[in-house]
N, C-alpha and C. Protein backbone atom coordinates (compact mmCIF):
# COMPACT_ATOMS: atom_id res chain seq x y z
N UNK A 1 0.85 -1.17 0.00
CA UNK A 1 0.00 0.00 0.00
C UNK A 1 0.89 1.24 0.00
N UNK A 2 0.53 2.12 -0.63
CA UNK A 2 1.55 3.32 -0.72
C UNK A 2 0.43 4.61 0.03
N UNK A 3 1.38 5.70 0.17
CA UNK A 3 0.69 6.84 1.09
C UNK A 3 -0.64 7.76 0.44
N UNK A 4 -0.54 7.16 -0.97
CA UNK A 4 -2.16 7.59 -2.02
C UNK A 4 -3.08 7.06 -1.58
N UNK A 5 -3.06 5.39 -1.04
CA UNK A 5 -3.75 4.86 -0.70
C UNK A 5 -4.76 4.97 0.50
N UNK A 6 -4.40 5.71 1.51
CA UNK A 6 -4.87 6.03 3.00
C UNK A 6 -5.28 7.67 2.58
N UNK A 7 -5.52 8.68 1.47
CA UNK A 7 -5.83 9.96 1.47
C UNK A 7 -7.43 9.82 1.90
N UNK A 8 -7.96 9.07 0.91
CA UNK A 8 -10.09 9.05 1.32
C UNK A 8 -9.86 8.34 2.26
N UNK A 9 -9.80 7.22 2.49
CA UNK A 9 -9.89 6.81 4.42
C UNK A 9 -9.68 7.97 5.07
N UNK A 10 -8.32 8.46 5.13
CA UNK A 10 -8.12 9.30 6.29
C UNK A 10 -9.07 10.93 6.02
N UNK A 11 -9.67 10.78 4.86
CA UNK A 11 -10.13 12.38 4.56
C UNK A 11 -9.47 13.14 4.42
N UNK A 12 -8.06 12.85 3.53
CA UNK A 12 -7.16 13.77 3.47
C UNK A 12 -7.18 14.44 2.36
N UNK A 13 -7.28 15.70 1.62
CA UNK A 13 -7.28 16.11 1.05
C UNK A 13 -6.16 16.37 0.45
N UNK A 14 -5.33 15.98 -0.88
CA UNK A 14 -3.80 16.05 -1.00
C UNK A 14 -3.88 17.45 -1.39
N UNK A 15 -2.53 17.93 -1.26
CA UNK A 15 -1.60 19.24 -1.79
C UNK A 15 -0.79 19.49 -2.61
N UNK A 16 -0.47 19.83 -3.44
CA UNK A 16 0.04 20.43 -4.58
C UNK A 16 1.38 20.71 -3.83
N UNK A 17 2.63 19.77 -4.55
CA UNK A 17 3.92 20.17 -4.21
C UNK A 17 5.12 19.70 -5.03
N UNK A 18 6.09 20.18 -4.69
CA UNK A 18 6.76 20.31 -5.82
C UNK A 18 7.41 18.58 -6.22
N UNK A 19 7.22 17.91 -5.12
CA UNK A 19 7.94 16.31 -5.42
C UNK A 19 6.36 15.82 -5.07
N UNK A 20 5.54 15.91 -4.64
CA UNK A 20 3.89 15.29 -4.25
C UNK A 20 4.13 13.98 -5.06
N UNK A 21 3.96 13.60 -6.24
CA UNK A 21 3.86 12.13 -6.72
C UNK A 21 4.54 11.43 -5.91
N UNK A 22 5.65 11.58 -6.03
CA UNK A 22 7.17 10.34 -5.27
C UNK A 22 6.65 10.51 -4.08
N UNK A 23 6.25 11.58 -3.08
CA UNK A 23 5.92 11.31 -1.72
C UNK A 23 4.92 10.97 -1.95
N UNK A 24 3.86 10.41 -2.46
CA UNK A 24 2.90 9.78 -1.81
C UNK A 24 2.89 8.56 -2.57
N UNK A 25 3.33 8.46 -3.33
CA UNK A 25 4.45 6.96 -3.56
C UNK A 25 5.10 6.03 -2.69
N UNK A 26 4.98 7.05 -1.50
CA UNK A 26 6.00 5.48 -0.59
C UNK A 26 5.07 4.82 -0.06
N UNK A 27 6.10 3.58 0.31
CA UNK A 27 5.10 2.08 0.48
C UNK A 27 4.62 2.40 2.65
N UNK A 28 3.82 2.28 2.72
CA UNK A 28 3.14 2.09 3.97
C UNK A 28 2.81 1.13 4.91
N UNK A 29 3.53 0.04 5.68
CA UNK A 29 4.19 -0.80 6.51
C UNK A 29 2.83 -0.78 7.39
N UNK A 30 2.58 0.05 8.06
CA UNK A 30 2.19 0.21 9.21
C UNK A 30 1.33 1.91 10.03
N UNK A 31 1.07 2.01 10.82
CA UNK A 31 1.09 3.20 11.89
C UNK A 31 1.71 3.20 12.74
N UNK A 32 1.55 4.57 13.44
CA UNK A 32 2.16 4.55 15.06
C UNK A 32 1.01 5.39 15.28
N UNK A 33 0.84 5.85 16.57
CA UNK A 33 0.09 7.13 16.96
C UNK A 33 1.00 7.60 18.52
N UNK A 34 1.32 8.72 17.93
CA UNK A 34 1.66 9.05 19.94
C UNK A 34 2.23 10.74 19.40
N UNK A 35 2.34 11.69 20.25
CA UNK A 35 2.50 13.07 20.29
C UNK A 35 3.40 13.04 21.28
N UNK A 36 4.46 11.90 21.77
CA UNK A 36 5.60 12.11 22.49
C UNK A 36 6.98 11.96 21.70
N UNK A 37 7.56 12.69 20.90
CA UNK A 37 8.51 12.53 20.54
C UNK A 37 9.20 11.60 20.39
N UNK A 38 10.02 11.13 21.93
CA UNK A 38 11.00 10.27 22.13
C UNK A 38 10.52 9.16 21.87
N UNK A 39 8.74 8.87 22.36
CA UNK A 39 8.28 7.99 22.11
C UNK A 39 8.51 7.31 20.92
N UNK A 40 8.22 7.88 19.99
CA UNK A 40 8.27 7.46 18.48
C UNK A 40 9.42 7.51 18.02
N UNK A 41 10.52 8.02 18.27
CA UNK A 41 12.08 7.98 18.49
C UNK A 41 12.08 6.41 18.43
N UNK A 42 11.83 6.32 19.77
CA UNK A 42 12.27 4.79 20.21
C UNK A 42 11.33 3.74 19.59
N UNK A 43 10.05 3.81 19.34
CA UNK A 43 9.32 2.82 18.58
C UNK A 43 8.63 2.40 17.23
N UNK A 44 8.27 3.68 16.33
CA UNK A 44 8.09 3.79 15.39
C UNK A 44 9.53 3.13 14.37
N UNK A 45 8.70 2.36 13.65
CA UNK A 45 9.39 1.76 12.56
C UNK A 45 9.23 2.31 10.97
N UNK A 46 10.04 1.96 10.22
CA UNK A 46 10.41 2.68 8.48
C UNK A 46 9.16 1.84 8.51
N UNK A 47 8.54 2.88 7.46
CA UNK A 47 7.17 3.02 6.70
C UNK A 47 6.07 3.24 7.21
N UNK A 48 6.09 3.18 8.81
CA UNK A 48 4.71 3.75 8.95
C UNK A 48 4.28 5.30 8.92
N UNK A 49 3.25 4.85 9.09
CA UNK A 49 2.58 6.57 9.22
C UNK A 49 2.15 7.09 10.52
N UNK A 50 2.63 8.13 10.92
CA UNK A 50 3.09 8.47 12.15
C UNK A 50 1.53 9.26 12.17
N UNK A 51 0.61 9.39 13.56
CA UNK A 51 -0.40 9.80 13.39
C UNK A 51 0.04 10.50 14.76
N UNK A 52 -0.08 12.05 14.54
CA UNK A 52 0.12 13.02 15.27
C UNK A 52 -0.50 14.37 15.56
N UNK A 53 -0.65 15.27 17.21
CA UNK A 53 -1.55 16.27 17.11
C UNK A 53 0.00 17.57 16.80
N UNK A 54 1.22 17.12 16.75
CA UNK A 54 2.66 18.07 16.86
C UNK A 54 2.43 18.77 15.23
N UNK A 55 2.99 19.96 15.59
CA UNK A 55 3.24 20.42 14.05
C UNK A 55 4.72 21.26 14.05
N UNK A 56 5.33 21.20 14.84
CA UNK A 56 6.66 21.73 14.82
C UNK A 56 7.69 20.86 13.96
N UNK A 57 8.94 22.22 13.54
CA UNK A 57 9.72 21.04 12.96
C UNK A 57 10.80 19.62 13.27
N UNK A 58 10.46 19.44 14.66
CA UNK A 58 10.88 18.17 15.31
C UNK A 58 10.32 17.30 14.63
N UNK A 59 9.05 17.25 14.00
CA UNK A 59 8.75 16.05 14.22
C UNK A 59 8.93 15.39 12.38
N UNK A 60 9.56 16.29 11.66
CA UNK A 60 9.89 16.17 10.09
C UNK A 60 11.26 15.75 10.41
N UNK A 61 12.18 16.52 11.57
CA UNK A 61 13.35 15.70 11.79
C UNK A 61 13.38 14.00 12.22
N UNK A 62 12.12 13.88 13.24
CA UNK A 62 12.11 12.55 13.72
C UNK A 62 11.83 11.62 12.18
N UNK A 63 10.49 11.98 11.36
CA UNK A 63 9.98 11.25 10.90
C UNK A 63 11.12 10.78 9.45
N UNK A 64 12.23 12.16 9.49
CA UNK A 64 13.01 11.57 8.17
C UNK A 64 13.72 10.43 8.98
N UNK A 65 14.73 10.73 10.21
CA UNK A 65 15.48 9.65 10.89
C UNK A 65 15.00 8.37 10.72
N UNK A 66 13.54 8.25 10.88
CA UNK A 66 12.84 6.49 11.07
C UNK A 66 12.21 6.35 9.81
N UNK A 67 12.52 6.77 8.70
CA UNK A 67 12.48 6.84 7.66
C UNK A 67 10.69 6.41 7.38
N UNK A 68 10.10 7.19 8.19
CA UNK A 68 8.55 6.71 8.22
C UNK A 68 8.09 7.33 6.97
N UNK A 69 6.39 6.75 6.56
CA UNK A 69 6.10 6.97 4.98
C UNK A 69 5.34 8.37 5.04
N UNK A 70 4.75 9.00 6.07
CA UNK A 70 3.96 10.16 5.90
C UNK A 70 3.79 10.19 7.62
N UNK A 71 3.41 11.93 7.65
CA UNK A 71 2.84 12.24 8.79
C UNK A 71 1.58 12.68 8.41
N UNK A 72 0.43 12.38 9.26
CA UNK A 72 -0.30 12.59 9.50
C UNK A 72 -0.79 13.47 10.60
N UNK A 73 -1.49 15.25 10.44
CA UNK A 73 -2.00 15.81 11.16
C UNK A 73 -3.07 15.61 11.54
N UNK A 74 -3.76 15.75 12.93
CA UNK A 74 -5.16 15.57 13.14
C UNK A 74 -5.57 16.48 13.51
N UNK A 75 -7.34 16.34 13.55
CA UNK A 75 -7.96 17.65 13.88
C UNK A 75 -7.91 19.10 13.07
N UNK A 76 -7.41 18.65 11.91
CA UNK A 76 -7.00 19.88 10.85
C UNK A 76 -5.72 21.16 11.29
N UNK A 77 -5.04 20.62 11.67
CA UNK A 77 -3.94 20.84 12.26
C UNK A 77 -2.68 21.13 11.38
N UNK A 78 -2.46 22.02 10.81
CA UNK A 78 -1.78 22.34 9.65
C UNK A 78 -0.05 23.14 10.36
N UNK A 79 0.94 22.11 9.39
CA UNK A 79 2.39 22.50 9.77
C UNK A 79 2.89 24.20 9.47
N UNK A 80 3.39 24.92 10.12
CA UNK A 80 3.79 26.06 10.45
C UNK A 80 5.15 26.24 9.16
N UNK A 81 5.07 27.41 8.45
CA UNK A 81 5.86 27.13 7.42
C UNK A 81 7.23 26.09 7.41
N UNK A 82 8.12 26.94 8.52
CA UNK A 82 9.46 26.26 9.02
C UNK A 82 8.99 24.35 8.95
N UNK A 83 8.10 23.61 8.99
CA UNK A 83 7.82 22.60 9.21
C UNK A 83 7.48 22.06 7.72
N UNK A 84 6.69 22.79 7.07
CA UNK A 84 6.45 22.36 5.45
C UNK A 84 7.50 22.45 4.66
N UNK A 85 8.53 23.46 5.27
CA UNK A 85 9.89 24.16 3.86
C UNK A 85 10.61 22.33 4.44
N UNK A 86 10.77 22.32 5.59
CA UNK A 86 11.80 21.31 6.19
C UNK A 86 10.95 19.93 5.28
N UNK A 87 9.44 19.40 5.62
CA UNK A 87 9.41 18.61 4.90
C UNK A 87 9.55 18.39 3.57
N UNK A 88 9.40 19.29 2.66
CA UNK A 88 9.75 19.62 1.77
C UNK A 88 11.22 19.18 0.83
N UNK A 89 11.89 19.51 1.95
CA UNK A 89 13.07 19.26 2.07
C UNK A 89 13.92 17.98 1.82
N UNK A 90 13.04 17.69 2.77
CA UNK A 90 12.73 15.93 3.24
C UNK A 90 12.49 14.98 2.58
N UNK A 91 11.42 15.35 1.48
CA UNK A 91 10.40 14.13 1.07
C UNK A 91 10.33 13.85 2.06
N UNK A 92 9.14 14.40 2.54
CA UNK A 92 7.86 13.64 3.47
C UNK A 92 6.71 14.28 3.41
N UNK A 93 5.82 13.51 3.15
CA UNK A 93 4.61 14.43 3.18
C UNK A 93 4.18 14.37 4.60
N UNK A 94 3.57 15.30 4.54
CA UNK A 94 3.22 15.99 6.23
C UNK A 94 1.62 16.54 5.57
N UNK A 95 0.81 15.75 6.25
CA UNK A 95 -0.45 15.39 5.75
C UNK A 95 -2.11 16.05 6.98
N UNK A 96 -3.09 16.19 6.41
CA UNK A 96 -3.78 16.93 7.67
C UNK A 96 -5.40 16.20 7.32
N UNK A 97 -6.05 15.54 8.31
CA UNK A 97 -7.12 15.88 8.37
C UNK A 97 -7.76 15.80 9.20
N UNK A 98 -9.24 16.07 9.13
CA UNK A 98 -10.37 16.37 10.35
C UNK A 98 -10.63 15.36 11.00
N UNK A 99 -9.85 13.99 10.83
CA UNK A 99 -10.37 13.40 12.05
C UNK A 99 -9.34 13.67 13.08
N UNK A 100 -10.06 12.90 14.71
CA UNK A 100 -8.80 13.28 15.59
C UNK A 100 -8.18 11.64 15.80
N UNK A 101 -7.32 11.59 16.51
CA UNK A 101 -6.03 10.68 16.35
C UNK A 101 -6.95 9.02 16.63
N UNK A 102 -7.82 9.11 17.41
CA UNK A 102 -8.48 7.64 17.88
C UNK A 102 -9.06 7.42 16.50
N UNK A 103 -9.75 7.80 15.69
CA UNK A 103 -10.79 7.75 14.77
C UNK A 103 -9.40 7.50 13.42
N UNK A 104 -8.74 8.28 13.41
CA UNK A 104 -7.60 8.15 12.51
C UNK A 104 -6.92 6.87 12.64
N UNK A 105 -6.61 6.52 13.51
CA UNK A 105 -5.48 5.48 13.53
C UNK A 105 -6.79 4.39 13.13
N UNK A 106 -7.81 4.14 13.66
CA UNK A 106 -8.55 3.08 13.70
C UNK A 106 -8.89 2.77 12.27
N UNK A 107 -9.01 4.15 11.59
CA UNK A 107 -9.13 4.02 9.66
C UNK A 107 -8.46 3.45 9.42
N UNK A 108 -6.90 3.84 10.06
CA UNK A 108 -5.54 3.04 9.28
C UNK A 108 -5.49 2.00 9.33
N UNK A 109 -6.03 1.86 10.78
CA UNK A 109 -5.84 -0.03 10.92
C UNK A 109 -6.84 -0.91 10.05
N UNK A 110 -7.93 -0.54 9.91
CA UNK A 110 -8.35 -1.28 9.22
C UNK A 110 -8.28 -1.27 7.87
N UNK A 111 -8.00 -0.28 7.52
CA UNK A 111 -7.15 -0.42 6.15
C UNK A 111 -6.09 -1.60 5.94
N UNK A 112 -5.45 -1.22 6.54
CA UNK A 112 -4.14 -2.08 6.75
C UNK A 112 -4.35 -3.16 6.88
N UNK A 113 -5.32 -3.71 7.87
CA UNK A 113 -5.63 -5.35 7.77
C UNK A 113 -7.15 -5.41 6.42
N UNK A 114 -7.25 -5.00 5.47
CA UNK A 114 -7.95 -5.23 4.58
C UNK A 114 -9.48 -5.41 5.63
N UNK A 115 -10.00 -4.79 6.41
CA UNK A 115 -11.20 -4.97 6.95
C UNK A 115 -12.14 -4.13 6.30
């Protein structure tokens, strides 16, 4: 499954950017959900999709390190320029929509297990 795949589940509306195809091209492993940094430091694995309420640019640094496939904003929660130029940067898409993180992750999951 690649990160095109989870936009209508998650209600995401994509964005117009200058690499957008190739980032939402990558393959999608998994989720995480947590808004503790270190947390996801230490547990998040390459390819998932990190489901988060953070919009600073920590968390485009974390998500390139664990080489995860997309972030996901919740609650319509939109990254602060310094955070979009950095993903940008990155290849990573840094992604937003109206659901909040319980309702989000639970889309993913069942996506993910074909339910």
């Amino acid at each position: 499954m690649q990160v095109k795949d989870i936009l209508e589940t998650l209600e995401i509306a994509p964005r117009p950017g200058d690499d957008a195809e190739r980032e939402l091209a990558r393959e999608v492993t998994g989720g995480y959900a947590s808004d503790l940094l270190s947390d996801v430091m230490g547990h998040a694995r390459e390819g998932q999709v990190w489901i988060t309420l953070q919009t600073h640019k920590n968390v485009v640094a974390i998500a390139s390190l664990k080489e995860l496939a997309a972030v996901v904003l919740v609650k319509n929660r939109e990254p602060d320029e310094d955070t979009a130029a950095a993903a940008r940067a990155e290849g990573i898409p840094v992604l937003t929509t109206p659901l909040d993180a319980f309702e989000a992750g639970g889309r993913l999951y069942r996506l993910l297990r074909g339910a």
